[in-house]
Protein backbone atom coordinates (compact mmCIF):
# COMPACT_ATOMS: atom_id res chain seq x y z
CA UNK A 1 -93.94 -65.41 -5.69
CA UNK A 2 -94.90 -66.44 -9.23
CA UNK A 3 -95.81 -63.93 -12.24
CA UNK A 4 -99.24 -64.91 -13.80
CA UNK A 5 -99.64 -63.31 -17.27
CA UNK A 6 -103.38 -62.03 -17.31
CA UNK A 7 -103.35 -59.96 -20.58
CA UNK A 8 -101.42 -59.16 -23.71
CA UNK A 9 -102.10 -56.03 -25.48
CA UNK A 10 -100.82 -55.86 -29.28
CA UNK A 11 -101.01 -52.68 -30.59
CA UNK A 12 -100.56 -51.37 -34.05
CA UNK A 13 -101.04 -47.86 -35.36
CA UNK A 14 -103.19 -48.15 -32.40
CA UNK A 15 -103.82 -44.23 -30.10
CA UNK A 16 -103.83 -46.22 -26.99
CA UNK A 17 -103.41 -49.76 -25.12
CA UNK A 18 -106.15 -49.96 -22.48
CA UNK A 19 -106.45 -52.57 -20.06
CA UNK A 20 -110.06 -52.46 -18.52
CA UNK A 21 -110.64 -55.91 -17.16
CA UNK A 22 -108.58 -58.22 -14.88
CA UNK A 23 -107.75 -55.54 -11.89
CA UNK A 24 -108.78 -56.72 -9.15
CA UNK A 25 -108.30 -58.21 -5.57
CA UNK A 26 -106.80 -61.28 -6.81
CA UNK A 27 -103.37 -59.86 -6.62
CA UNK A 28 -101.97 -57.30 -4.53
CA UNK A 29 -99.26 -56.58 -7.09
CA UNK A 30 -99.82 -55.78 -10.96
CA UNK A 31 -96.78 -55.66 -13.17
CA UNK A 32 -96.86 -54.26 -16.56
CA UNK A 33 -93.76 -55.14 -19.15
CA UNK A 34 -93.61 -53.29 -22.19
CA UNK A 35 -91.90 -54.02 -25.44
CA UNK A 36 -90.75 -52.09 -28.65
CA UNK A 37 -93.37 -49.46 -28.32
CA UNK A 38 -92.78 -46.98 -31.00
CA UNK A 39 -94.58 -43.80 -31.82
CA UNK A 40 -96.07 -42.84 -34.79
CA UNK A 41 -95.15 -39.40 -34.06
CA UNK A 42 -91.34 -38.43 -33.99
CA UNK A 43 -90.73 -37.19 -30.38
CA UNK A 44 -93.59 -38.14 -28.55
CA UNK A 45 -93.94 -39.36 -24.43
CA UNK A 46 -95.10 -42.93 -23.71
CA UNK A 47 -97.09 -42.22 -20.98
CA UNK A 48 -99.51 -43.84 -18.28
CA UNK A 49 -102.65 -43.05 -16.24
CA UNK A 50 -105.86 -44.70 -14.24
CA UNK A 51 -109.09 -44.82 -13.33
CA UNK A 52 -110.75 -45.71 -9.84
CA UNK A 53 -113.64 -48.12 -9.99
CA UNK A 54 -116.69 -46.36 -11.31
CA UNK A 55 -114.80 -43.44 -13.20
CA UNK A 56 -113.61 -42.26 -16.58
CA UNK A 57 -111.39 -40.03 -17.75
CA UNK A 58 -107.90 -41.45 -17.05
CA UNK A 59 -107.32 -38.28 -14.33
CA UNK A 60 -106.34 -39.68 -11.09
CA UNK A 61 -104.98 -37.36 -9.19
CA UNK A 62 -100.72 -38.34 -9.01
CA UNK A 63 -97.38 -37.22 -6.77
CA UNK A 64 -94.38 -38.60 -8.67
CA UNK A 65 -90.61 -38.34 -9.40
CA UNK A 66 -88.55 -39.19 -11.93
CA UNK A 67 -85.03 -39.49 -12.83
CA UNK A 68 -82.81 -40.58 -15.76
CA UNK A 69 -79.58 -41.55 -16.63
CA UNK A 70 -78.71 -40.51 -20.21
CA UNK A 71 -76.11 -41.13 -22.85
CA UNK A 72 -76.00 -40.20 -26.60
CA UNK A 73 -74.65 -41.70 -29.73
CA UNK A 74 -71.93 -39.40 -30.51
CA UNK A 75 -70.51 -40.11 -27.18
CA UNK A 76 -70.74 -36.36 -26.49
CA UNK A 77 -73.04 -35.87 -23.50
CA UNK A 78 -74.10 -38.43 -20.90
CA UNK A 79 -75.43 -37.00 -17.16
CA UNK A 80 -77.76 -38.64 -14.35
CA UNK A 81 -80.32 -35.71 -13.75
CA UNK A 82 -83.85 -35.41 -12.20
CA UNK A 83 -86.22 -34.59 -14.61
CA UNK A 84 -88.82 -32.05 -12.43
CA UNK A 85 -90.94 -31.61 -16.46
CA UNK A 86 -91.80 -35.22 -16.28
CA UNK A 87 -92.83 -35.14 -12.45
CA UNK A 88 -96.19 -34.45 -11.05
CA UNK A 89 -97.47 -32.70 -7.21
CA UNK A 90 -100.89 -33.82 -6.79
CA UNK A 91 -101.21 -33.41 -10.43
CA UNK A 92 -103.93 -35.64 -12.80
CA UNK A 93 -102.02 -35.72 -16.17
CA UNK A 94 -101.06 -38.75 -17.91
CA UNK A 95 -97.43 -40.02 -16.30
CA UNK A 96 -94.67 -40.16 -18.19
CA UNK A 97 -92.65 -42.89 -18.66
CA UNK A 98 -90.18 -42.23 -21.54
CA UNK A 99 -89.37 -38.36 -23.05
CA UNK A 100 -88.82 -38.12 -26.69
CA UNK A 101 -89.45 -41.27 -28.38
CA UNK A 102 -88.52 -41.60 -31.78
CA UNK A 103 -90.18 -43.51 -34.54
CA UNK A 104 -87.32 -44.98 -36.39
CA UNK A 105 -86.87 -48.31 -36.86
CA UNK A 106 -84.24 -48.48 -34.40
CA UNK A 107 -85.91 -46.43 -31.76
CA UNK A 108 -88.31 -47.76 -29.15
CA UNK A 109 -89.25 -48.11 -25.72
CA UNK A 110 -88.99 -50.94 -23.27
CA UNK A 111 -89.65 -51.35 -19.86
CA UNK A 112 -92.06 -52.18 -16.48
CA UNK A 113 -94.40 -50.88 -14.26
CA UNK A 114 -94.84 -51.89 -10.91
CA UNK A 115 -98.55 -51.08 -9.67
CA UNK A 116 -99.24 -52.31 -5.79
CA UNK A 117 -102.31 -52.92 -4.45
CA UNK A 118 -105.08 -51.38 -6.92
CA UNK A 119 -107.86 -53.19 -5.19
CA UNK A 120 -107.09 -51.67 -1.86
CA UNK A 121 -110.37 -48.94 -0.56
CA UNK A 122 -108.08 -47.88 1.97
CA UNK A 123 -104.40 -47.07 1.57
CA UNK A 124 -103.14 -44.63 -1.32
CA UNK A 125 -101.93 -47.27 -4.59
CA UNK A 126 -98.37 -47.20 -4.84
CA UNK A 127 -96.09 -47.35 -8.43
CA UNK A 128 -92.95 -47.14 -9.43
CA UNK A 129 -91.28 -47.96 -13.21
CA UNK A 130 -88.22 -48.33 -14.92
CA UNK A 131 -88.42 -46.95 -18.62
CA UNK A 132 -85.63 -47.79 -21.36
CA UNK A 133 -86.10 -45.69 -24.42
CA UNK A 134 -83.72 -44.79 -27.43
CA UNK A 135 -85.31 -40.91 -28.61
CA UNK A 136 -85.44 -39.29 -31.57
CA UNK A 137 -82.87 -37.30 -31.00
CA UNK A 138 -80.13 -40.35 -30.71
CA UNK A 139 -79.80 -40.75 -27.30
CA UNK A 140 -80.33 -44.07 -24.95
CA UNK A 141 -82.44 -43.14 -21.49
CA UNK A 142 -83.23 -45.44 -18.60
CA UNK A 143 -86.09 -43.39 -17.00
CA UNK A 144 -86.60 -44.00 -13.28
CA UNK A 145 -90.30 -42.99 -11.93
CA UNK A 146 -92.06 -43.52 -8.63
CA UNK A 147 -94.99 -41.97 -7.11
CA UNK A 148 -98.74 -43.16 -5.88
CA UNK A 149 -102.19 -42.49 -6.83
CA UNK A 150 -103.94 -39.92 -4.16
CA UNK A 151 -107.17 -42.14 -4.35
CA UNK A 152 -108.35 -45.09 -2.05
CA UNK A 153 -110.78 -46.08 -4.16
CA UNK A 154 -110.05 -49.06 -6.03
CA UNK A 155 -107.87 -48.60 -9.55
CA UNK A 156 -109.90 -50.75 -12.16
CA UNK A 157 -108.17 -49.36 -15.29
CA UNK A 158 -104.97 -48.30 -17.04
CA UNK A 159 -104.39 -46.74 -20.06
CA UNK A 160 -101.41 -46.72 -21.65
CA UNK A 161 -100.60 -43.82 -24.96
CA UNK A 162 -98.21 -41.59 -26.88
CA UNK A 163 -98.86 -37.36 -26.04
CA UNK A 164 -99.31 -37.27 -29.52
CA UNK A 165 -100.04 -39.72 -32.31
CA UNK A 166 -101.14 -43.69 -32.82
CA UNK A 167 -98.15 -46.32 -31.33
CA UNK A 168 -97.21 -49.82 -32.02
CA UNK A 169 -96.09 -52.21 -29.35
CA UNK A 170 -96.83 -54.92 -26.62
CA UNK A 171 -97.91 -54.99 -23.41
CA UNK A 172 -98.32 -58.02 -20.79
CA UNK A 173 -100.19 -57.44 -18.12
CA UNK A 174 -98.86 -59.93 -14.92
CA UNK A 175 -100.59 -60.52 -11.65
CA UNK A 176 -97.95 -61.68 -8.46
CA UNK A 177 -99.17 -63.74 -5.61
């Protein structure tokens, strides 16, 4: 199946990276790659939601998990753990994708989202992601997170943004089919 890039996103000191057009029924799977996105804000979560056709908001209503694998620069803690904060039972905040971002130059986030079937008016839409992000408190995470959106209405929108503060970074939107 070949990747067809629909949209890149540039942000700079920018409180959000919305993608509003180009999800539709011409692919059943949207894939979203992310690159050095770095908060303004020390310590802040990149984070995800979506709208159904017709709606605003960014308050679909999500069940998700999430796990990480951790590691930190003084080579003095390291674990695998589930991370039940950054999870979500039927509820409608934003997602997260990375905990604790810092803003240093040498701290960012990096990673992909895998969004299946947004078009669908039938079925419940389907995610999972894989999150990289180096935090503000010197550690290296690979975030893992899967879940669906309870909605069969059709997903028209994402928004991508920091809990708190503007962000700089990219982000490619790709349709496969």
């Amino acid at each position: 199946m070949a990747m067809t890039l629909i949209t890149t996103n540039t942000s700079s000191d920018a409180a959000t990276s919305d993608f509003t057009t180009g999800i539709d029924s011409t692919y059943k799977l949207y894939i979203f790659k992310f690159y050095d996105v770095n908060p303004a804000t020390d310590n802040a979560d990149f984070t995800f939601q979506v709208n159904v056709d017709g709606q605003s908001g960014y308050n679909e209503t999500i069940t998700s998990t999430v796990f990480r694998a951790y590691h930190d620069e003084a080579d003095s803690g390291a674990a695998v753990v589930y991370d039940a904060d950054a999870d979500q039972a039927e509820g409608t905040a934003f997602q997260i994708l990375n905990r604790s971002c810092g803003n240093g130059a040498d701290e960012s986030s990096a990673g992909e989202l895998h969004l299946f079937n947004p078009s669908n008016t039938t079925y419940v839409k389907h995610f999972y992601a894989r999150a990289d992000v180096y935090t503000y408190h010197n550690y290296t995470a690979t975030n893992f997170i899967a879940g669906y959106f309870n909605v069969t209405g059709a997903i028209d929108d994402i928004q991508f943004k920091m809990s708190t503060g503007n962000m700089d970074g990219v982000i490619k939107m790709y349709g496969v089919g």
